[in-house]
Protein backbone atom coordinates (compact mmCIF):
# COMPACT_ATOMS: atom_id res chain seq x y z
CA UNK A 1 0.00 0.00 0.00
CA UNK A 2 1.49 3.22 -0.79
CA UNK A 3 1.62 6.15 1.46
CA UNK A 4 -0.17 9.21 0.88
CA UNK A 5 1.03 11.30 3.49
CA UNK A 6 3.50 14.32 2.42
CA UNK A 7 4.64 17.33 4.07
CA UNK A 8 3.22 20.31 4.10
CA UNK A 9 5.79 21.71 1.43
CA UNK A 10 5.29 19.48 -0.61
CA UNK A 11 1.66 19.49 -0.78
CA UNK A 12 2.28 23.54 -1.77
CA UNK A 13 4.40 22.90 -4.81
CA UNK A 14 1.55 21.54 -6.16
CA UNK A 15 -0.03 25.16 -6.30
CA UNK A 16 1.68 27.16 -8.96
CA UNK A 17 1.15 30.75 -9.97
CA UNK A 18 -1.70 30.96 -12.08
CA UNK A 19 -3.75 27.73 -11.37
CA UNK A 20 -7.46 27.99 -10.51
CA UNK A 21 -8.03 27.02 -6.32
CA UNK A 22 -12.06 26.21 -5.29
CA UNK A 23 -12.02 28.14 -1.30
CA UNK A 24 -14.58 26.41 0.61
CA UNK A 25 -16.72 29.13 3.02
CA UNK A 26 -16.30 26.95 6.07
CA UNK A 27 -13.89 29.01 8.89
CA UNK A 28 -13.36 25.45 10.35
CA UNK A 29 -11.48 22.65 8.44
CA UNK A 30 -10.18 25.45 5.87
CA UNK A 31 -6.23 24.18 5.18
CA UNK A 32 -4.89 27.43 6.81
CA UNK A 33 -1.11 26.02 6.82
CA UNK A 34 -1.42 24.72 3.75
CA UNK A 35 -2.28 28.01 2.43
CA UNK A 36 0.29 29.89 4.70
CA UNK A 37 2.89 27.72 3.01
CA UNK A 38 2.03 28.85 -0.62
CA UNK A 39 1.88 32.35 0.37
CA UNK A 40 5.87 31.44 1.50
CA UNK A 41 6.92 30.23 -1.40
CA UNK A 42 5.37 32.84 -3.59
CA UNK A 43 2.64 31.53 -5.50
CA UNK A 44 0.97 34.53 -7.11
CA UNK A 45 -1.79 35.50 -10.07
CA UNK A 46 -4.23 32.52 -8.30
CA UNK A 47 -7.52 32.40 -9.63
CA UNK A 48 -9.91 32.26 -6.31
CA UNK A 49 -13.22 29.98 -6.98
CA UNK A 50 -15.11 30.58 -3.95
CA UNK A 51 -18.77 29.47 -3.01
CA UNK A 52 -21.06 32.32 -1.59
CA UNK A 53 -19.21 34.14 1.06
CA UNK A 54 -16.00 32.36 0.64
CA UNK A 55 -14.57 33.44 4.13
CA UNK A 56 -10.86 34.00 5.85
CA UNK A 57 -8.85 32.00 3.67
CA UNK A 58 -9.90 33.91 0.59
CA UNK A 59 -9.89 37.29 2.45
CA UNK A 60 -6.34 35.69 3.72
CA UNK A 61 -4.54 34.94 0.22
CA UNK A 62 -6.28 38.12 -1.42
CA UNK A 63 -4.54 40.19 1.62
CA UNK A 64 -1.23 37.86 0.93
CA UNK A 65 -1.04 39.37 -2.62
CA UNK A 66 -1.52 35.65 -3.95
CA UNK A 67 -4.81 36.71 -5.87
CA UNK A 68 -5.04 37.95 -9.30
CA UNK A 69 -8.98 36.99 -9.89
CA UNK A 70 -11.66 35.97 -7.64
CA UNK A 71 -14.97 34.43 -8.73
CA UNK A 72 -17.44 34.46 -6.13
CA UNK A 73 -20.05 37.19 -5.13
CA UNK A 74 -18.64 37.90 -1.83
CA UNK A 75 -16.62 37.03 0.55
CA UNK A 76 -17.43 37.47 3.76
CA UNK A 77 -15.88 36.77 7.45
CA UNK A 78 -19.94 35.49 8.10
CA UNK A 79 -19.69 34.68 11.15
CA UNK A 80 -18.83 38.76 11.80
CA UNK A 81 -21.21 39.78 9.80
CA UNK A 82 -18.65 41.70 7.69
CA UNK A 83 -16.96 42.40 4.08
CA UNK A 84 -13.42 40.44 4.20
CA UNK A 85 -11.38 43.48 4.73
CA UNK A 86 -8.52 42.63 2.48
CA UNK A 87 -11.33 41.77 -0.32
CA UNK A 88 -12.79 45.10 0.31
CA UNK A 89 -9.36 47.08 0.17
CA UNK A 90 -7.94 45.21 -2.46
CA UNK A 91 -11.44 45.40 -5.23
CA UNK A 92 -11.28 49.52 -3.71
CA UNK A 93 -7.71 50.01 -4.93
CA UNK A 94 -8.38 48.00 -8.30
CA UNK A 95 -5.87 45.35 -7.55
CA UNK A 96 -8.44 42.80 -7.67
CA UNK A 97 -10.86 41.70 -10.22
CA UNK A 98 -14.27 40.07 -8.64
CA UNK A 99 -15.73 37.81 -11.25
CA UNK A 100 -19.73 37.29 -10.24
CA UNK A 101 -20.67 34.24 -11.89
CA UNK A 102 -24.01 33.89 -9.86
């Protein structure tokens, strides 16, 4: 039986600049270290796919400067009640292009 356990690292390189990533809205179970790892090693130009209110670890990369594109209506720290600041600041300042698909 093979092992499918890998390190965190390694797991990251599979992320390059550019690829499509699906964000799930859920605060809990969301890969946080996986993501803080491709932040690290410089993954940028991402294209977010988020479902409605895709939370912290889209407003998380977006803030990281990882995000080039973002399809999803909002995203939202819901549980706040609140516009993901980073989203908000970065859509402002034009740096980030929301693509509503809904």
């Amino acid at each position: 039986m093979r092992n499918k356990l890998t390190t965190l690292e390694d797991a990251a390189q599979a992320v390059h600049s550019g690829h499509h990533v699906v964000m799930s809205a859920r605060m809990n179970g969301s890969p946080m270290a996986l993501l803080r790892q491709v932040v690290r090693q410089r993954t940028r130009d991402l294209r977010l796919i988020g479902v409605v209110g895709s939370g912290i670890n889209s407003d998380f990369m977006v803030g990281a400067g990882t995000v080039k594109t973002v399809d999803t209506c909002s995203v939202s720290l819901s549980p706040f009640a609140r516009t993901g600041p980073n989203f908000a600041r970065a859509v402002t300042r034009g740096l980030l292009k929301p693509m509503d698909n809904t």
